[in-house]
Protein backbone atom coordinates (compact mmCIF):
# COMPACT_ATOMS: atom_id res chain seq x y z
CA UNK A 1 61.60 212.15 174.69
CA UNK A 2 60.98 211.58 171.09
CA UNK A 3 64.85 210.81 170.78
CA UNK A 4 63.98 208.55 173.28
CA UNK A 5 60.98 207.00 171.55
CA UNK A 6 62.58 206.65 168.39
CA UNK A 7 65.87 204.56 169.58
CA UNK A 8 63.19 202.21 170.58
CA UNK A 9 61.35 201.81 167.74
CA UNK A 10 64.80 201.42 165.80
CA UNK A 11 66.25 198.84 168.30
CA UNK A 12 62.68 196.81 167.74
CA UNK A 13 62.55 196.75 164.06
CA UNK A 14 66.10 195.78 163.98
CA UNK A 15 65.79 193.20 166.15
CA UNK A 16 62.60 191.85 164.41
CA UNK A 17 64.77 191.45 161.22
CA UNK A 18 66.79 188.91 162.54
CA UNK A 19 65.97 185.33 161.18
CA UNK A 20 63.43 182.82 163.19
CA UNK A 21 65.09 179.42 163.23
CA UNK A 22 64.42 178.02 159.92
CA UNK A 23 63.07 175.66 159.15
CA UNK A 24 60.95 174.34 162.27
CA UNK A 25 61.00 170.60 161.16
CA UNK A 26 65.02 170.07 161.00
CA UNK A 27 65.74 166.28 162.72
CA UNK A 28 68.38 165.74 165.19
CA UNK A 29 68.77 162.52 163.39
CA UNK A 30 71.67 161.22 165.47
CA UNK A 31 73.56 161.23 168.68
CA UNK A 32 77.01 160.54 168.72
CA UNK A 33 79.49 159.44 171.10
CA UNK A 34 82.16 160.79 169.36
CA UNK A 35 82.36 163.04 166.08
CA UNK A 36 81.50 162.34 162.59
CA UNK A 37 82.92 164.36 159.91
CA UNK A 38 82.56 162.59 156.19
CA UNK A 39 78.52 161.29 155.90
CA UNK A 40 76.92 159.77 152.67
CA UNK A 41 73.42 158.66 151.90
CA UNK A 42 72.13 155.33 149.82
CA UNK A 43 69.54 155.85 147.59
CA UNK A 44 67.51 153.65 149.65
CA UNK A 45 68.32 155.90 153.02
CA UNK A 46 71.25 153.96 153.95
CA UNK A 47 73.72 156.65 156.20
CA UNK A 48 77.34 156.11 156.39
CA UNK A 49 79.54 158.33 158.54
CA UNK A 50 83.32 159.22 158.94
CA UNK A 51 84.40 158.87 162.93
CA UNK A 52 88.04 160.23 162.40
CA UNK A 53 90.63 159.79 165.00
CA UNK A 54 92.49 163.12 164.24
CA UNK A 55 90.83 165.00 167.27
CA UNK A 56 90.62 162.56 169.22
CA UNK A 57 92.30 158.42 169.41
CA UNK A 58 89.24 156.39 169.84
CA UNK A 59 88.65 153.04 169.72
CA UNK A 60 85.35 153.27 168.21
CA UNK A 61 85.40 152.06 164.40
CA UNK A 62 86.40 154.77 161.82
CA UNK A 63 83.39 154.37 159.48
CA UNK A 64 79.86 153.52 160.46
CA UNK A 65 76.64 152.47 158.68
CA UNK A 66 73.71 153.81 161.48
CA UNK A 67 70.94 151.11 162.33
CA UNK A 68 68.61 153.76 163.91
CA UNK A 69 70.59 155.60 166.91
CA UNK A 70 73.54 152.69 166.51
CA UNK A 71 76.86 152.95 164.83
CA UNK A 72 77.67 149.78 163.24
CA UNK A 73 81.27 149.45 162.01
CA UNK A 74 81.39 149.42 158.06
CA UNK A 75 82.22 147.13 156.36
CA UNK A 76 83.57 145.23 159.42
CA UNK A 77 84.91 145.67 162.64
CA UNK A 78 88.33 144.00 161.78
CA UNK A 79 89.25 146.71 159.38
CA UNK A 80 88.30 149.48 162.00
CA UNK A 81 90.66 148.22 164.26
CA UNK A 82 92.94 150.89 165.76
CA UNK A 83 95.80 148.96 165.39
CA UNK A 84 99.59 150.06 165.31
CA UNK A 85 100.80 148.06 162.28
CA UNK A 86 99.36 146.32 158.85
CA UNK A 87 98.12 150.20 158.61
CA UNK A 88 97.31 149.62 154.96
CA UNK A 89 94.61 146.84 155.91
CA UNK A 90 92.83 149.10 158.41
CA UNK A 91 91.16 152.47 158.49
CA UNK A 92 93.01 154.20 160.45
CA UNK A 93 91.63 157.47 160.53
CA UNK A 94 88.74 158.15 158.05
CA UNK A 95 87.85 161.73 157.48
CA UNK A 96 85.97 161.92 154.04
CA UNK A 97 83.76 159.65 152.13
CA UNK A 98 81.38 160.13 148.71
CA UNK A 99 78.99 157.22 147.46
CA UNK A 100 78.99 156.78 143.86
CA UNK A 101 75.65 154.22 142.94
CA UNK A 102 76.84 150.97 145.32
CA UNK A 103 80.54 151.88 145.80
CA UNK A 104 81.40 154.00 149.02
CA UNK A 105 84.54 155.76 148.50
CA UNK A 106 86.63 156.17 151.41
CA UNK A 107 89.46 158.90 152.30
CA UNK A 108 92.00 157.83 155.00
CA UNK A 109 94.07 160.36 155.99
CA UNK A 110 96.18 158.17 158.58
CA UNK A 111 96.38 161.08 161.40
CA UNK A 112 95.68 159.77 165.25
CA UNK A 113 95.54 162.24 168.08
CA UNK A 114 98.65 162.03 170.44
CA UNK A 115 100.58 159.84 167.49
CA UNK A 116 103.66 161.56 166.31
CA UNK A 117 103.72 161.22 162.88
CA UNK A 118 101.68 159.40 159.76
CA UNK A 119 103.01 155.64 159.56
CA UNK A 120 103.22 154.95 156.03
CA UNK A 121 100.44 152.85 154.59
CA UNK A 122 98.23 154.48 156.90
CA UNK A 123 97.25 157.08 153.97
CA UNK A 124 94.78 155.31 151.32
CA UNK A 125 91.82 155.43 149.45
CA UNK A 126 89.50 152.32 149.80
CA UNK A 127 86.23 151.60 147.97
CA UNK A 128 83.64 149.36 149.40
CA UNK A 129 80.96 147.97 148.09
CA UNK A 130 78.05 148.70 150.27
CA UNK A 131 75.65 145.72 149.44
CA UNK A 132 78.48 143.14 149.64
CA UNK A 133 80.45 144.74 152.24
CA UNK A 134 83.32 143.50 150.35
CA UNK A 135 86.63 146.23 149.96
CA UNK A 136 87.40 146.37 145.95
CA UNK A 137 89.78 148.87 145.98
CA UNK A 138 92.51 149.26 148.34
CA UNK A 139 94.64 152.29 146.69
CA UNK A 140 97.69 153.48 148.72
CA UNK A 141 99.04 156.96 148.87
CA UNK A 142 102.46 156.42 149.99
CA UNK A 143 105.29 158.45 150.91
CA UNK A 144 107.21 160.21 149.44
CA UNK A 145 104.53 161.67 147.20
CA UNK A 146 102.77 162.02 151.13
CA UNK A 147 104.02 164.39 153.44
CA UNK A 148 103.42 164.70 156.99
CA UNK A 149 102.25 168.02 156.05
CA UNK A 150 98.97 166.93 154.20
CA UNK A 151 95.83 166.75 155.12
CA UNK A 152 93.37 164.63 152.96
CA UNK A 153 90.34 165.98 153.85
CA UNK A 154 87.74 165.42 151.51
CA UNK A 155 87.37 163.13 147.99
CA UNK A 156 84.84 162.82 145.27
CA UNK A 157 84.76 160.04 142.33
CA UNK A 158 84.68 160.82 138.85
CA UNK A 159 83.62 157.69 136.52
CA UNK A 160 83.66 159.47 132.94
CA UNK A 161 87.75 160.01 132.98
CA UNK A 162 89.88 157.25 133.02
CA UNK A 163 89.83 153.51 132.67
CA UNK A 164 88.02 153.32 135.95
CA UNK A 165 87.48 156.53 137.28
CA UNK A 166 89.29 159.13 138.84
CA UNK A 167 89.57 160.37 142.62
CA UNK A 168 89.70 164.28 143.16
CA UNK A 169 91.25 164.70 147.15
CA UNK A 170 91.61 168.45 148.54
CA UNK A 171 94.47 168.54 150.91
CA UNK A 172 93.83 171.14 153.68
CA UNK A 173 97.45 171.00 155.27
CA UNK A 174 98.13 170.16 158.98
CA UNK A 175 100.29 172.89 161.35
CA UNK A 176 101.59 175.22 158.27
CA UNK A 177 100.11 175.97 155.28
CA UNK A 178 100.39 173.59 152.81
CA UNK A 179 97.53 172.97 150.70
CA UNK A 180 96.84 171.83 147.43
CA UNK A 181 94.46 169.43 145.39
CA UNK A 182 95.22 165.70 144.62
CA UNK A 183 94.03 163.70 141.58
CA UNK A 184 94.04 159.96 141.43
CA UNK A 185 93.66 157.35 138.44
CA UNK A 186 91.83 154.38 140.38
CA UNK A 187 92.85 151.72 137.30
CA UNK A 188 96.86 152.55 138.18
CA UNK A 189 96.93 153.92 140.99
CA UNK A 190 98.93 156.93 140.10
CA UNK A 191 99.54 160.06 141.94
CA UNK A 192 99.70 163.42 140.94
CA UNK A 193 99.76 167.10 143.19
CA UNK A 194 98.57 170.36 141.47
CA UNK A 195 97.86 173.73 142.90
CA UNK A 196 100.34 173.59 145.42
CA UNK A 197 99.78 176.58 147.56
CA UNK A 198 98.56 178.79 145.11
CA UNK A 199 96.01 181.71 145.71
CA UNK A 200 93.09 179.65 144.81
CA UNK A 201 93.55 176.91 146.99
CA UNK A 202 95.18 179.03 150.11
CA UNK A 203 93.90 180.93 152.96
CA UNK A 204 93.82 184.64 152.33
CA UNK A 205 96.48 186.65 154.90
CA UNK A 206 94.44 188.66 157.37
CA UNK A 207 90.82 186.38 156.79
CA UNK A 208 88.39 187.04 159.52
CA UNK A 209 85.39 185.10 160.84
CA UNK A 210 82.99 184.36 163.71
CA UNK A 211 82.64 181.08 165.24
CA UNK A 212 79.62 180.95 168.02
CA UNK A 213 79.31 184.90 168.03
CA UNK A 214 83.22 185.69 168.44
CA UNK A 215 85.42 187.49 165.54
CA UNK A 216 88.67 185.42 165.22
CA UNK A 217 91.70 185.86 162.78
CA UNK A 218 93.39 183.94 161.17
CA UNK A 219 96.53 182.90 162.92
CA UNK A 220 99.01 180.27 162.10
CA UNK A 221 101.03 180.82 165.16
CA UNK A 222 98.44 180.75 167.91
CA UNK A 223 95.11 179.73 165.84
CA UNK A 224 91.60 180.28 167.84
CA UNK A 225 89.56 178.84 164.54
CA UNK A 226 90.17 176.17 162.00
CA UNK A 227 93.24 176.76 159.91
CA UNK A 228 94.10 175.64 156.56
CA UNK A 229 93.68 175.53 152.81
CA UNK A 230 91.28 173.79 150.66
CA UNK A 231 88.66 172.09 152.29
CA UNK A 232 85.00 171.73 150.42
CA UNK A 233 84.89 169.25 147.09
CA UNK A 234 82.47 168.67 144.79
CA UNK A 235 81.47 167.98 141.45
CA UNK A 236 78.25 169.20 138.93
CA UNK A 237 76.13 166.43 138.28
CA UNK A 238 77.42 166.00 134.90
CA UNK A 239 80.93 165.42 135.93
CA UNK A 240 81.96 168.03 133.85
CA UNK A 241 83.38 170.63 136.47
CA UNK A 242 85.16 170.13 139.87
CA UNK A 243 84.30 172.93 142.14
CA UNK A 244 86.47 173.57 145.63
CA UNK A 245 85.80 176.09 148.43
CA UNK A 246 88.47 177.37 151.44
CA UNK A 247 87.22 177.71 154.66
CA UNK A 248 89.87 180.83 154.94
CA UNK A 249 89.25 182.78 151.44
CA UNK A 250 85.51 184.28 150.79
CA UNK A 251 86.18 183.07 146.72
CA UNK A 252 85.61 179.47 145.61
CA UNK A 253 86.70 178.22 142.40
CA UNK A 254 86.23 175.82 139.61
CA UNK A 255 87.95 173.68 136.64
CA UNK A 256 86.63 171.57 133.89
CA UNK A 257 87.02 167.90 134.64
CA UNK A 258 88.50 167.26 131.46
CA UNK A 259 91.45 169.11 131.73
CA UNK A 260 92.57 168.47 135.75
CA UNK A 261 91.80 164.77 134.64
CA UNK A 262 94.74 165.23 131.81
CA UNK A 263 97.95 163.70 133.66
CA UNK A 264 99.44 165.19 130.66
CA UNK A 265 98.83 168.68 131.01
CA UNK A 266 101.32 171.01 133.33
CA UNK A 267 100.49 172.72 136.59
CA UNK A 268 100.85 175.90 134.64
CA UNK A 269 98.62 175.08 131.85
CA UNK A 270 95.71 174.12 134.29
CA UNK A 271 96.46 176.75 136.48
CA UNK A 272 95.02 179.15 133.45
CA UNK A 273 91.72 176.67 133.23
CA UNK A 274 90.60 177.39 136.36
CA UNK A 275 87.48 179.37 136.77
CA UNK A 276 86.64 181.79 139.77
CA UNK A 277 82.93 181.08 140.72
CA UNK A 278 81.86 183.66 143.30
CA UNK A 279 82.30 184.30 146.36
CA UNK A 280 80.76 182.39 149.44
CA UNK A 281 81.14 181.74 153.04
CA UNK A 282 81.56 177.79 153.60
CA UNK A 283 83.56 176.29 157.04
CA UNK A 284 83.00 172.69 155.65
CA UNK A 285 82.13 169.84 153.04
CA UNK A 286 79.96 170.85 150.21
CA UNK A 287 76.92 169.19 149.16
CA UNK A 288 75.18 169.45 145.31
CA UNK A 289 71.67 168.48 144.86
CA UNK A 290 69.95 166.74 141.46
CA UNK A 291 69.32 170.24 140.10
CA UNK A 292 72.62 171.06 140.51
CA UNK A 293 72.07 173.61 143.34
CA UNK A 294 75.02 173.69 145.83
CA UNK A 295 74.64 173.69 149.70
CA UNK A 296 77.50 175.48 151.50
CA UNK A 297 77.75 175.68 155.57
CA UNK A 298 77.83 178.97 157.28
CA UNK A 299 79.44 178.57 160.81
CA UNK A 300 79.75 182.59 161.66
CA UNK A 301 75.67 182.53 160.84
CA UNK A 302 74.77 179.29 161.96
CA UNK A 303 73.44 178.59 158.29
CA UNK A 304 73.35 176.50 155.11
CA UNK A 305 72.87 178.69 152.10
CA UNK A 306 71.82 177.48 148.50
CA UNK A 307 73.12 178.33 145.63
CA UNK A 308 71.46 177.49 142.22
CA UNK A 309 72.62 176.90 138.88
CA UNK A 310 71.27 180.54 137.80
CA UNK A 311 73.54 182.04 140.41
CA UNK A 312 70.48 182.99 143.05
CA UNK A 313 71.20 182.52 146.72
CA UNK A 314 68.75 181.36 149.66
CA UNK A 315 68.89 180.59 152.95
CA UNK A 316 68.38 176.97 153.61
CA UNK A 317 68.57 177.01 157.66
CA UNK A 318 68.96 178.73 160.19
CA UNK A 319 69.53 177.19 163.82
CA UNK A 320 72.03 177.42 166.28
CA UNK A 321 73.08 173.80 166.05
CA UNK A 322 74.67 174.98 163.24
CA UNK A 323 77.85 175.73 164.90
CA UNK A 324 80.02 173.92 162.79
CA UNK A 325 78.34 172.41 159.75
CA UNK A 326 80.97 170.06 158.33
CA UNK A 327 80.25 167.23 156.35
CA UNK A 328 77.06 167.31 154.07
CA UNK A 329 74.93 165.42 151.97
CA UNK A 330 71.81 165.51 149.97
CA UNK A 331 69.52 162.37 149.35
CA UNK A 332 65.66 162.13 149.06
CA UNK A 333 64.62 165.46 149.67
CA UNK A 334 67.07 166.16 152.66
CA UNK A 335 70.26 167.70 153.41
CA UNK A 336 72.19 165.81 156.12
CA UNK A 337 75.35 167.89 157.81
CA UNK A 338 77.21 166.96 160.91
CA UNK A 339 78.26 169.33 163.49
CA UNK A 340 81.92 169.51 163.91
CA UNK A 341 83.21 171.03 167.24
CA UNK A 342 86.97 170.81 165.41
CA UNK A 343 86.87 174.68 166.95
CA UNK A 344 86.74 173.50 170.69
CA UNK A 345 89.63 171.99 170.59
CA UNK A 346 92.33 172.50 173.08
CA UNK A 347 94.82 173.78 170.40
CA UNK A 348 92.62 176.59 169.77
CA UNK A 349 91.50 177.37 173.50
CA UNK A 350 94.35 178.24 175.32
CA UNK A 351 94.57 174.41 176.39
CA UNK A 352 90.91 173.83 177.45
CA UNK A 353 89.03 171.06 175.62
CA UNK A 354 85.76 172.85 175.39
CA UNK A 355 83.91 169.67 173.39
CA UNK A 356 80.83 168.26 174.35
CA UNK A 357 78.73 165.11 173.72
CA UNK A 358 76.81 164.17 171.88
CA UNK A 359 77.84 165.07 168.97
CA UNK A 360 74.99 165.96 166.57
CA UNK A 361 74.07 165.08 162.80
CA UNK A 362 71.02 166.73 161.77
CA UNK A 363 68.42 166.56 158.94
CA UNK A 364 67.25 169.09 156.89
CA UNK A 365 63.97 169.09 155.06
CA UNK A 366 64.80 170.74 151.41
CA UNK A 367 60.97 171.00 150.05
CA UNK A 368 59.18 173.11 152.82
């Protein structure tokens, strides 16, 4: 009997040491009819979201500003067009986006669902300017320096290197591993690949995770979870240091703006400037607050965690809407993520599309 008695009080205390949903007060600030990835906030609350057409070919526009619970195409509806030529004079498939002061920086990675192949001039980055609506920069990334392989996922703009600034791009890889990070001088427009599937920026063989309450492995040859390589980008709020996380490695890493900047320095040399941060659990997009905390998404915990500049670690929510955090943002007190469902997809569910609307972006209050 007291064996008995004591397995219960055991199973009770354990239980009662699993996290309430924290905190009470997060916003399901939008509904979606289809899903957002990339999302950026204005000083002024302005919210601009990525709708990309990878997982699924809609005809809905491929960047939105929302004006309350409707998506209005940004900067225009003729350059959301889903078209199937003049490729480099439409979005066609916007995944990540980053707003530096009044210029929104847009990734377009060019993939459509049920399109073989990426039609060159489809693959671009394109800066806006969100008071004029007027495009200022309009910077291919043609082939052959693209491959059908990459996957530009995420982008962040640097103004302190280069004549006008320089674009940092992680490519995850699509269908086999082949991952790397990009760098991009926005005066010329040139190129350059560094990284290329090396330890830091690659899934680690064997990486395990849970995605809504089931253990998956990673797989390239029949995935059940997210591939891929590096994902998360961000940088410190001086500029000074690029940081990049890996959905598929538990260690996220760093390098001093200054060097990956240097088109003259080799892959080798800035392979040995590259600093190992920790490790961390993040699915998704990164975000970095004013203090220089980071914000990393926790899919297997349904979680954001924080991470401050002295190293210390707290849990920022808990809630299980989190079942995908993907792309985040912090502005005005409040972290924004949207909820990808990239894990539902038929690809990764023995042919069943297991996706749902709406799809959710939610708010987080940061000073409770």
């Amino acid at each position: 009997m007291a064996a008995i008695v004591l397995a219960l009080s055991v199973s009770k205390k354990t239980f009662s040491q699993m996290p309430n949903q924290i905190p009470k007060n997060i916003s399901l600030e939008y509904q979606l009819e289809k899903e957002a990835a990339g999302v950026a906030v204005s000083d002024d609350g302005r919210v601009f979201l990525a709708l990309p057409r990878g997982g699924e070919n809609h005809q809905l526009p491929s960047v939105v500003e929302m004006a309350g619970q409707k998506m209005v195409a940004f900067p225009n509806s003729e350059i959301n067009k889903n078209v199937n030529s003049d490729y480099k004079n439409h979005l066609v498939s916007v995944l990540g986006i980053t707003l530096y002061k009044n210029t929104l920086w847009i990734l377009d990675q060019g993939k459509r669902a049920g399109i073989d192949g990426i039609p060159d001039g489809s693959t671009k980055v394109v800066a806006v300017d969100i008071n004029t609506k007027k495009v200022i920069k309009n910077i291919p990334i043609p082939k052959p320096f693209f491959r059908e392989s990459i996957q530009l996922n995420d982008l962040r703009y640097d103004p302190t290197h280069g004549k006008e600034g320089m674009i940092y791009i992680t490519n995850n890889g699509f269908s086999k591993p082949d991952q790397s990070l990009i760098v991009l001088d926005v005066a010329s427009g040139e190129l350059r690949e560094v990284f290329k599937d090396i330890p830091e920026v690659s899934p680690v063989k064997g990486f395990i995770s849970y995605v809504e309450g089931k253990p998956h492995v990673l797989n390239f040859d029949k995935p059940t979870m997210p591939q891929g390589g590096v994902n998360g980008i961000e940088l410190s709020k001086d500029f000074k240091k690029l940081i990049w996380t890996t959905p598929t490695n538990p260690d996220y890493y760093s390098i001093s703006t200054d060097k990956i900047s240097d088109f003259t320095l080799t892959d080798f040399d800035l392979r040995k400037e590259i600093k190992w941060e920790g490790k961390i659990v993040s699915n998704g997009g990164i975000a970095i607050d004013e203090e220089g905390s980071i914000y990393f998404g926790d899919a297997s915990r349904y979680s954001i965690i924080k991470k401050d500049t002295q190293g210390n670690v707290s849990l920022v929510a808990y809630d299980p809407r989190l079942i995908w955090p993907d792309g985040m943002a912090v502005k005005n007190g409040f972290l924004y993520v949207t909820i990808g469902q990239w894990h539902r997809l038929p690809n990764m569910n023995d042919g069943k599309d297991l996706r749902t609307q709406p799809y959710q972006v939610l708010k987080i209050p940061l000073n409770n």
